[in-house]
PDB file of N, CA and C in Angstrom:
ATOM      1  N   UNK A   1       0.833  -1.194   0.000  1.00  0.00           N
ATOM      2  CA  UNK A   1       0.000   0.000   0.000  1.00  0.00           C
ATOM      3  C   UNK A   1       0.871   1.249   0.000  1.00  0.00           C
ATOM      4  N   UNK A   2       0.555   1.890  -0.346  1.00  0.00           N
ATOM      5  CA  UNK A   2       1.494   3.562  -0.518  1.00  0.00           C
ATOM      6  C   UNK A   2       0.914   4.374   0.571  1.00  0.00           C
ATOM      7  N   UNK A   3       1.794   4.644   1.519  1.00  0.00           N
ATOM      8  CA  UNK A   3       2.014   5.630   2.339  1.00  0.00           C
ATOM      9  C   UNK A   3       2.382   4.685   3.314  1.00  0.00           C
ATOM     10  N   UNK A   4       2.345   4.065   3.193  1.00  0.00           N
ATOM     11  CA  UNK A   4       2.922   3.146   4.537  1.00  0.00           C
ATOM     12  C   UNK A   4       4.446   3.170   4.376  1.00  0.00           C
ATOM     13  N   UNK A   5       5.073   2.737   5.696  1.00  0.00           N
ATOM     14  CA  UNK A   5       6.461   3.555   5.977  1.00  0.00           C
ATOM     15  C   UNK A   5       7.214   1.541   5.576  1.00  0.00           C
ATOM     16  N   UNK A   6       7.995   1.661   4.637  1.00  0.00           N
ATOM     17  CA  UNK A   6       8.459   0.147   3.989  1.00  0.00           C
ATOM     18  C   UNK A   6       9.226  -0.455   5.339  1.00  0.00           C
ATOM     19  N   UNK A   7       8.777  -1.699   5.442  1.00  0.00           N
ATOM     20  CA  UNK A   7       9.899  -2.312   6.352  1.00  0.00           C
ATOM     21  C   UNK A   7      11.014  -2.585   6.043  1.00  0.00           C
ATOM     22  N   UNK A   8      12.218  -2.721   7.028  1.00  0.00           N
ATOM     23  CA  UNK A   8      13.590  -3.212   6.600  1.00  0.00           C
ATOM     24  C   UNK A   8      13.406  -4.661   6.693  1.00  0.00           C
ATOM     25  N   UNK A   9      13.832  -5.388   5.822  1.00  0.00           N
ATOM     26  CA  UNK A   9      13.853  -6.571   6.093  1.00  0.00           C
ATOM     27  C   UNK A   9      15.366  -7.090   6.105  1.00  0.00           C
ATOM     28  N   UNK A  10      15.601  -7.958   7.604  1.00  0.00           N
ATOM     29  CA  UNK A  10      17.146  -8.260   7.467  1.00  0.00           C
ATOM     30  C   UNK A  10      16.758  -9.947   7.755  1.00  0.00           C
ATOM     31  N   UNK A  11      18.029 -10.890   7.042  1.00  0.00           N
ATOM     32  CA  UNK A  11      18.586 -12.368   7.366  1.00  0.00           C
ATOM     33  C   UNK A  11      19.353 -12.107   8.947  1.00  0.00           C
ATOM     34  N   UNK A  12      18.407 -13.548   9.061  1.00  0.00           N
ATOM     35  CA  UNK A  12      19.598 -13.620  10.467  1.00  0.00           C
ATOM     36  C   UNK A  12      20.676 -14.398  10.407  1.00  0.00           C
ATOM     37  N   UNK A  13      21.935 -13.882  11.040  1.00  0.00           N
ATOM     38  CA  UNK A  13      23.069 -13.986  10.850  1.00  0.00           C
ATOM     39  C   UNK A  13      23.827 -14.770  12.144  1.00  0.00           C
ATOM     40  N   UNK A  14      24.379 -15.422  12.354  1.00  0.00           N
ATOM     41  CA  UNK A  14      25.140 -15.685  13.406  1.00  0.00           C
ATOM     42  C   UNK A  14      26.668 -15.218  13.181  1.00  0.00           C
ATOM     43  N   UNK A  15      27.160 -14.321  14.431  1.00  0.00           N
ATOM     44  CA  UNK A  15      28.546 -13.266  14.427  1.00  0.00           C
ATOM     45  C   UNK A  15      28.732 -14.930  15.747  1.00  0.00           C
ATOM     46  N   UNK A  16      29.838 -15.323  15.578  1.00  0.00           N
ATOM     47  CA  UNK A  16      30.867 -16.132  16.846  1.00  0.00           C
ATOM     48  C   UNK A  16      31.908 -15.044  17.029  1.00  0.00           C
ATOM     49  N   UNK A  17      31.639 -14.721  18.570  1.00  0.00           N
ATOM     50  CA  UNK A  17      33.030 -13.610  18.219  1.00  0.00           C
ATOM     51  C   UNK A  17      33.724 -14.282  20.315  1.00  0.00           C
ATOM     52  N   UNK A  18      34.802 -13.854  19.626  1.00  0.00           N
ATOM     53  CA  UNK A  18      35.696 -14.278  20.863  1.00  0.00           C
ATOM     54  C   UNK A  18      35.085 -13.978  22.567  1.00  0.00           C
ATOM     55  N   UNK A  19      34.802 -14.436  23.524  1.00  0.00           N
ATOM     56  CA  UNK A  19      34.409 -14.206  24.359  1.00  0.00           C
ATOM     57  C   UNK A  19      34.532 -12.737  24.935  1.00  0.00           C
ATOM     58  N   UNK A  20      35.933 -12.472  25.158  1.00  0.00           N
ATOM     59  CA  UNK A  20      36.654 -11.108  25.600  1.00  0.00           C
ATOM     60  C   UNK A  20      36.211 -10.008  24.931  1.00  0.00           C
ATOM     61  N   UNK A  21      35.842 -10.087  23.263  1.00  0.00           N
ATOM     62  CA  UNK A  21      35.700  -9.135  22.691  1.00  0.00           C
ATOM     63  C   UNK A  21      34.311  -9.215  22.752  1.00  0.00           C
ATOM     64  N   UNK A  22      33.131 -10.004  22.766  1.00  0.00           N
ATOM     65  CA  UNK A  22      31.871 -10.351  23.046  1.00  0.00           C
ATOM     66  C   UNK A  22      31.967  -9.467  24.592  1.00  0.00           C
ATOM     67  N   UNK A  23      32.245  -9.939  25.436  1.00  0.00           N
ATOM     68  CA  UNK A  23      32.070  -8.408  26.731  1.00  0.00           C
ATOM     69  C   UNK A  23      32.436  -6.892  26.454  1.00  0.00           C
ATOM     70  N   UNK A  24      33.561  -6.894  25.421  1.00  0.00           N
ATOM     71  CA  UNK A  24      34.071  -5.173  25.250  1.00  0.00           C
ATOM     72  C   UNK A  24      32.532  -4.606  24.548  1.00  0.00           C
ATOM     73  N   UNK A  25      32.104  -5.766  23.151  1.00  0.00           N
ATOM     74  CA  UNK A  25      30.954  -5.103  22.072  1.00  0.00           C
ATOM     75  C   UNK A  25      29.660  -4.640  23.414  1.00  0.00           C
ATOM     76  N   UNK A  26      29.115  -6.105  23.979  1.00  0.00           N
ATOM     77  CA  UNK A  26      28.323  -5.930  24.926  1.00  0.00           C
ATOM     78  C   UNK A  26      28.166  -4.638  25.718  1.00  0.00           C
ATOM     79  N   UNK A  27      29.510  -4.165  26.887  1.00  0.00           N
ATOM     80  CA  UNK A  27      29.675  -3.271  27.208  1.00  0.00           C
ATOM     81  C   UNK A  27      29.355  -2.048  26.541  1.00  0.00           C
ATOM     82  N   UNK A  28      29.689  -1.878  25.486  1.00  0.00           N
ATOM     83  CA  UNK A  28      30.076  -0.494  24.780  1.00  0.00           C
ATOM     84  C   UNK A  28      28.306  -0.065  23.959  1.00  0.00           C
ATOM     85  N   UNK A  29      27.773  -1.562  23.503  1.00  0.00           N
ATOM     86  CA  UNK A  29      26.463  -1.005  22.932  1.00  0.00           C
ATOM     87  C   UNK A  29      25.495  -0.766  24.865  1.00  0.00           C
ATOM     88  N   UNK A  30      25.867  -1.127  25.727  1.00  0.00           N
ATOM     89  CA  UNK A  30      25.019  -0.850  26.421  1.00  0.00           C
ATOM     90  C   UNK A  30      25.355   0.783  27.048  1.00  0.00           C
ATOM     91  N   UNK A  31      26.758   0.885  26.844  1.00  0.00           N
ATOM     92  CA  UNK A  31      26.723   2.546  27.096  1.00  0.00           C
ATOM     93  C   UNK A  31      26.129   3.488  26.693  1.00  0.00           C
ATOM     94  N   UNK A  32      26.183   2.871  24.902  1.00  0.00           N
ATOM     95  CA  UNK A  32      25.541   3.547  24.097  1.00  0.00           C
ATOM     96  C   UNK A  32      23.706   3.489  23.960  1.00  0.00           C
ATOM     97  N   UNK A  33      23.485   2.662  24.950  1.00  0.00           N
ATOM     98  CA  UNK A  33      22.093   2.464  24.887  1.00  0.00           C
ATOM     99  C   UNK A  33      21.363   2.152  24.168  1.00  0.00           C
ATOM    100  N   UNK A  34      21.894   1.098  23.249  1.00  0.00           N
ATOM    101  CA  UNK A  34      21.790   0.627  22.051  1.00  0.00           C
ATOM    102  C   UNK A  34      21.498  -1.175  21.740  1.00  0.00           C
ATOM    103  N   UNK A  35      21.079  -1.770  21.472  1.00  0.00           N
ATOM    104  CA  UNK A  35      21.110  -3.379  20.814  1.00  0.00           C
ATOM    105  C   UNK A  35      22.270  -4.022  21.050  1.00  0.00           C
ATOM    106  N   UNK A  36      22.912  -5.161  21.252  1.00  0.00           N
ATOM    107  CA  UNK A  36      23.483  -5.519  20.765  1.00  0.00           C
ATOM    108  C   UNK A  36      23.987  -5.582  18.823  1.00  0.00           C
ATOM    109  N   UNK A  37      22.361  -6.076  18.433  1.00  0.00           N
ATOM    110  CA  UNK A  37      22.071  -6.055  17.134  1.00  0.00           C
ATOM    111  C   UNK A  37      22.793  -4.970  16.476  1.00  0.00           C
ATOM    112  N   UNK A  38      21.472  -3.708  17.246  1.00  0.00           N
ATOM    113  CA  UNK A  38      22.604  -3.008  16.409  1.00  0.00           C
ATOM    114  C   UNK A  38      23.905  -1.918  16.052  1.00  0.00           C
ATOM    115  N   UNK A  39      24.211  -2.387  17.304  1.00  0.00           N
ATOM    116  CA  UNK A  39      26.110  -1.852  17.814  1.00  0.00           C
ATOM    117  C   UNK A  39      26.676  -2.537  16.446  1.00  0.00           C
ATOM    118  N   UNK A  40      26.739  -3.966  16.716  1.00  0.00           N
ATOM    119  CA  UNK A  40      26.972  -5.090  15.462  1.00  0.00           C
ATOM    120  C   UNK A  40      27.298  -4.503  14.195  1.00  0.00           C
ATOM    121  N   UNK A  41      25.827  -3.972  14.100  1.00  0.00           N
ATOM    122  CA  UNK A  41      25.263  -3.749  12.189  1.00  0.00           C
ATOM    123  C   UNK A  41      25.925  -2.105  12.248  1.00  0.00           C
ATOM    124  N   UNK A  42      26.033  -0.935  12.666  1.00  0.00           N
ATOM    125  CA  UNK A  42      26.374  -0.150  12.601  1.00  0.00           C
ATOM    126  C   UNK A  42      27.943  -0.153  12.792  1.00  0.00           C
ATOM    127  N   UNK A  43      28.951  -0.943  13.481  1.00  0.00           N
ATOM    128  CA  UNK A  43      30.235  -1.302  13.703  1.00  0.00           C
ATOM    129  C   UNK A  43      30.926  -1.805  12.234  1.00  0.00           C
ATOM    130  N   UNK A  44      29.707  -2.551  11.979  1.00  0.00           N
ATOM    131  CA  UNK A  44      30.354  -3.269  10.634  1.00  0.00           C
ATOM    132  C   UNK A  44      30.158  -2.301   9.348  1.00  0.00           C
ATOM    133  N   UNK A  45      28.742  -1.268   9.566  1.00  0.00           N
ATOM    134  CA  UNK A  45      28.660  -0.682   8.231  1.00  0.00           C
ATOM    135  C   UNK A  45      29.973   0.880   8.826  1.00  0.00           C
ATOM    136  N   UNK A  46      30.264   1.036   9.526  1.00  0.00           N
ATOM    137  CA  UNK A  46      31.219   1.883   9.293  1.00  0.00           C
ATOM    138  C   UNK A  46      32.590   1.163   8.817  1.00  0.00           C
ATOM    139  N   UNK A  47      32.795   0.316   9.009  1.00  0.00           N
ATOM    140  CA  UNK A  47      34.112  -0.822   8.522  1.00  0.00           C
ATOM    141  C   UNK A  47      34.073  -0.955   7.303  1.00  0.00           C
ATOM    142  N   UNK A  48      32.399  -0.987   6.740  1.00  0.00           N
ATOM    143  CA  UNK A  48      32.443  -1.068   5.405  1.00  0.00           C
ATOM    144  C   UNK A  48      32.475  -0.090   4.483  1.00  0.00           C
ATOM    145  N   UNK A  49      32.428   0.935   5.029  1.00  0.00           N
ATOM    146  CA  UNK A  49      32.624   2.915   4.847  1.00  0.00           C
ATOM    147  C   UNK A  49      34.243   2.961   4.514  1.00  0.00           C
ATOM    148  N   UNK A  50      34.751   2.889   6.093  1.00  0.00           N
ATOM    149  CA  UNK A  50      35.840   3.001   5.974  1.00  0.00           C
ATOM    150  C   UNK A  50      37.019   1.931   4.752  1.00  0.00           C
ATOM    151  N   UNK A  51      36.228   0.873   4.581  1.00  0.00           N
ATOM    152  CA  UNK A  51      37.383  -0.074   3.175  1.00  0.00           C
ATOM    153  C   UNK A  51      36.941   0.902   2.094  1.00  0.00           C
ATOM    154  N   UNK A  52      36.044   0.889   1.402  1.00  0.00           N
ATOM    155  CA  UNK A  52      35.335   1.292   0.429  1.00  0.00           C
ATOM    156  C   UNK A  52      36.321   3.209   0.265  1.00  0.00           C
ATOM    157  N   UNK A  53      36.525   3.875   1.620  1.00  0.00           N
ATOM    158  CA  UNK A  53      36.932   5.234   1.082  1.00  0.00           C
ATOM    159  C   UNK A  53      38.530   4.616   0.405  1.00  0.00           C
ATOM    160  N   UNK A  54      38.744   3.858   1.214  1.00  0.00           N
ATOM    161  CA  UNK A  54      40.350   3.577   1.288  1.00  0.00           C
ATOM    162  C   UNK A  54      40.799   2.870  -0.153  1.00  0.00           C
ATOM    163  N   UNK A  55      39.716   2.430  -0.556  1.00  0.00           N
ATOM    164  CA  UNK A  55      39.602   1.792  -1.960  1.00  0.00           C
ATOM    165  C   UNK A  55      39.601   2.703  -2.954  1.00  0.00           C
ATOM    166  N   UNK A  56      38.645   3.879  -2.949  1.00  0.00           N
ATOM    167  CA  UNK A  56      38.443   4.426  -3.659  1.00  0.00           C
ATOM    168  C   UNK A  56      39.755   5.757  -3.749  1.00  0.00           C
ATOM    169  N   UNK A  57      40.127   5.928  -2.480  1.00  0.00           N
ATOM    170  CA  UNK A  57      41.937   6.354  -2.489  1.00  0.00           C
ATOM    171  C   UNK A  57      42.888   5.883  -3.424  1.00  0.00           C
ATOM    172  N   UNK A  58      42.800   4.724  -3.096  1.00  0.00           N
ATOM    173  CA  UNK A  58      43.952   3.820  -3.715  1.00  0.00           C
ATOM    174  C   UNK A  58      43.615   3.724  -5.217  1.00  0.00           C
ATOM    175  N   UNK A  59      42.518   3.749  -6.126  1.00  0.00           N
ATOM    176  CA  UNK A  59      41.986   4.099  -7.098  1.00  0.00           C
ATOM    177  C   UNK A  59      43.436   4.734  -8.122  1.00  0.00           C
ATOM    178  N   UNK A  60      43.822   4.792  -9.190  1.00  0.00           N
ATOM    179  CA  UNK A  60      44.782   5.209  -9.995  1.00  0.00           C
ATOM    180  C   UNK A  60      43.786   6.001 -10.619  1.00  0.00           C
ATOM    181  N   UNK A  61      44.050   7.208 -10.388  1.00  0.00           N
ATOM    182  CA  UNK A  61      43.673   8.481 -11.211  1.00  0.00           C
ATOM    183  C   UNK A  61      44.399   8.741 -12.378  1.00  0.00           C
ATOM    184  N   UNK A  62      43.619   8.571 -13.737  1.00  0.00           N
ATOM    185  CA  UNK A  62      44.312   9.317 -15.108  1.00  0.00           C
ATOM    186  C   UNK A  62      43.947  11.018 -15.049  1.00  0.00           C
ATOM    187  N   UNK A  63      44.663  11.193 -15.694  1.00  0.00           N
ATOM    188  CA  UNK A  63      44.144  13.177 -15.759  1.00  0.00           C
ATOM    189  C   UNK A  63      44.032  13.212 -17.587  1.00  0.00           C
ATOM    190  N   UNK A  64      43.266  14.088 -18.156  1.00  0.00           N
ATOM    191  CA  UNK A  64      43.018  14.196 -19.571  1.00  0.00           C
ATOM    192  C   UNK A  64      43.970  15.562 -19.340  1.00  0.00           C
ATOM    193  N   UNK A  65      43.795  16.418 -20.848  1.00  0.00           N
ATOM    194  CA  UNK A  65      44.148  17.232 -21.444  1.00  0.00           C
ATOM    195  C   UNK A  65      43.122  18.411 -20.716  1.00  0.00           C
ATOM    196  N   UNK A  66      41.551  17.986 -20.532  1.00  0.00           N
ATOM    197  CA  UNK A  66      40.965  18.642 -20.123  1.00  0.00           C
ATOM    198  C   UNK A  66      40.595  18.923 -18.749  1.00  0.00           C
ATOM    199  N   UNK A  67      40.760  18.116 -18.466  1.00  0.00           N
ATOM    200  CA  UNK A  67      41.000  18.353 -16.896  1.00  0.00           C
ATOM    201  C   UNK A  67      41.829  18.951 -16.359  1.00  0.00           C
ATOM    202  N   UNK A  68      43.447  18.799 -16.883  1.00  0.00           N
ATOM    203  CA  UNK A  68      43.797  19.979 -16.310  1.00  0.00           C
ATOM    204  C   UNK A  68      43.898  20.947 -17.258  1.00  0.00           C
ATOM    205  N   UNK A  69      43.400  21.360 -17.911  1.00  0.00           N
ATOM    206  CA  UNK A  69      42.810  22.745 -18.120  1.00  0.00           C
ATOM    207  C   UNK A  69      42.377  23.359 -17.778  1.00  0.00           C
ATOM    208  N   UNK A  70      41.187  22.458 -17.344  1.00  0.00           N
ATOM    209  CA  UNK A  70      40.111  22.693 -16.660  1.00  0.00           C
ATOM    210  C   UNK A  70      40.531  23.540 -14.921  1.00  0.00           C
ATOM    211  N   UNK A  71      41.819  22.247 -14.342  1.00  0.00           N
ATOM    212  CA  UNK A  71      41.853  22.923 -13.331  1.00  0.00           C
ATOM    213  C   UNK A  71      42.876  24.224 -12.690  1.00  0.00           C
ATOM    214  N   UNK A  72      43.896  23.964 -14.207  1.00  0.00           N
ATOM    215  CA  UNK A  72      44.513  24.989 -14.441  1.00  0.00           C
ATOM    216  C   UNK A  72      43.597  26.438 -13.881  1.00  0.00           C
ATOM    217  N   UNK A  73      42.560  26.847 -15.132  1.00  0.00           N
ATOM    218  CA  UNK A  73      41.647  28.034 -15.284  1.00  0.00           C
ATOM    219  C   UNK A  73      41.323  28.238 -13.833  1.00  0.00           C
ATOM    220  N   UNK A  74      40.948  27.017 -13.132  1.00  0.00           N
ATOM    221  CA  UNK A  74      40.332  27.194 -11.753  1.00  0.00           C
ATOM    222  C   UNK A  74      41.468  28.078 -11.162  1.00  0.00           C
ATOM    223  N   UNK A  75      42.357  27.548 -10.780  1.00  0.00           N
ATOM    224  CA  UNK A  75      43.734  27.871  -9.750  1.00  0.00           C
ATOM    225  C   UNK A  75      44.150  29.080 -10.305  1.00  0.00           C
ATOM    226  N   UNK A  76      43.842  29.910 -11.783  1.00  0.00           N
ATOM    227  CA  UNK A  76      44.235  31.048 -11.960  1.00  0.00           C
ATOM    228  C   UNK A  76      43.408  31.933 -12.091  1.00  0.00           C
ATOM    229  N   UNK A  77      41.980  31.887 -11.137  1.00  0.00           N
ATOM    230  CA  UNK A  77      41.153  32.349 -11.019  1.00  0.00           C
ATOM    231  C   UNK A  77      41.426  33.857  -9.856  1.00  0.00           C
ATOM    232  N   UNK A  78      40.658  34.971 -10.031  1.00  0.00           N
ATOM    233  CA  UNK A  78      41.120  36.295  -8.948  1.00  0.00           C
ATOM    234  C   UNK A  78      40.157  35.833  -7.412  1.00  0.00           C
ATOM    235  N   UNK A  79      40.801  34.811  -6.490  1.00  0.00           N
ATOM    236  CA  UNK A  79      39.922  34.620  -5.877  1.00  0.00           C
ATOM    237  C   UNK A  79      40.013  35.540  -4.417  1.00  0.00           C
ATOM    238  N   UNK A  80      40.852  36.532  -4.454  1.00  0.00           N
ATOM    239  CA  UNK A  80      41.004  37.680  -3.549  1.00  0.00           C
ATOM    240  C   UNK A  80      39.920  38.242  -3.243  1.00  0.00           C
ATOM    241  N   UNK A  81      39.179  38.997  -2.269  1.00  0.00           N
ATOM    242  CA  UNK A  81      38.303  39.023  -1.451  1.00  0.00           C
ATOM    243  C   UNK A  81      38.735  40.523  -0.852  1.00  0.00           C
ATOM    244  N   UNK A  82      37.874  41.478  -0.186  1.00  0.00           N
ATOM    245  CA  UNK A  82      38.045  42.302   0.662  1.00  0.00           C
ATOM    246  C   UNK A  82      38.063  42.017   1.860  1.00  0.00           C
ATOM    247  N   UNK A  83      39.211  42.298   2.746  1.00  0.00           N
ATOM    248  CA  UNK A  83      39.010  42.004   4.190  1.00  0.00           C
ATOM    249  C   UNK A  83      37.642  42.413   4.896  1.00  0.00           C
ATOM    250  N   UNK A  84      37.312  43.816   4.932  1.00  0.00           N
ATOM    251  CA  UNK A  84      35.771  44.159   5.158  1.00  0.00           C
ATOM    252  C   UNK A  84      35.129  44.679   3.993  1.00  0.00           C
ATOM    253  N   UNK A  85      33.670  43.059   4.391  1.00  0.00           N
ATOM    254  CA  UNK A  85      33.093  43.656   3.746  1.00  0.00           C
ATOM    255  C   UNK A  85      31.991  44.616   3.780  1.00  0.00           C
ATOM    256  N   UNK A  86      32.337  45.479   4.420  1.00  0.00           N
ATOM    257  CA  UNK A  86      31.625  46.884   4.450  1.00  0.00           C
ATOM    258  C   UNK A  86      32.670  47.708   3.516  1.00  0.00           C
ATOM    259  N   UNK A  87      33.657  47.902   3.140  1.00  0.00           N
ATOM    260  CA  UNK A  87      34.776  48.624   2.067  1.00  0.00           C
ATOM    261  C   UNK A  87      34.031  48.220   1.175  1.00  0.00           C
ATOM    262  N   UNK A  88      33.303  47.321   0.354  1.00  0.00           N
ATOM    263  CA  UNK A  88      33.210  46.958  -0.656  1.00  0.00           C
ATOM    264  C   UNK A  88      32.287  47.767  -1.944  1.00  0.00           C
ATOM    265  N   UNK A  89      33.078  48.280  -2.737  1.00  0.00           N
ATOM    266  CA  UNK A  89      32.384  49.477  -3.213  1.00  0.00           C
ATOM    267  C   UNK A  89      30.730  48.909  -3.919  1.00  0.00           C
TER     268      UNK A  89
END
């Protein structure tokens, strides 16, 4: 039906995680006042943030003819400014 707010639908998953580190996660989502669940799912989607930028870093950039032209024009742009701007005629 339309207007109804869509559910998330998630698989359930089993995480085995080391005992020691199973008390640090525990601990830390209950500081946060939060799920276990989803300390978990938010822990992992920033992990998956963080590969993905680091990927896209590591990425080999070509440059065209136009591009730096392009960014040439930029960088020799008058981007000087009046200190106040009340002077500004």
């Amino acid at each position: 039906m339309q207007g109804e707010p869509k559910q998330e639908s998630s698989s359930p998953v089993v995480v085995h995680l080391d005992p020691s580190l199973l008390a640090e996660v525990e601990a830390y989502s209950a500081k946060e006042g939060i799920s276990l669940d989803s300390f978990i799912g938010a822990a992992s989607a920033e992990l998956v943030r963080r590969r993905k930028e680091e990927e896209w870093y590591a990425r080999p950039r070509h440059s065209t003819p136009e591009g730096r032209a392009r960014a040439i024009a930029i960088l020799e742009q008058n981007t000087t400014a009046p200190s106040d701007p009340s002077q500004e005629a």
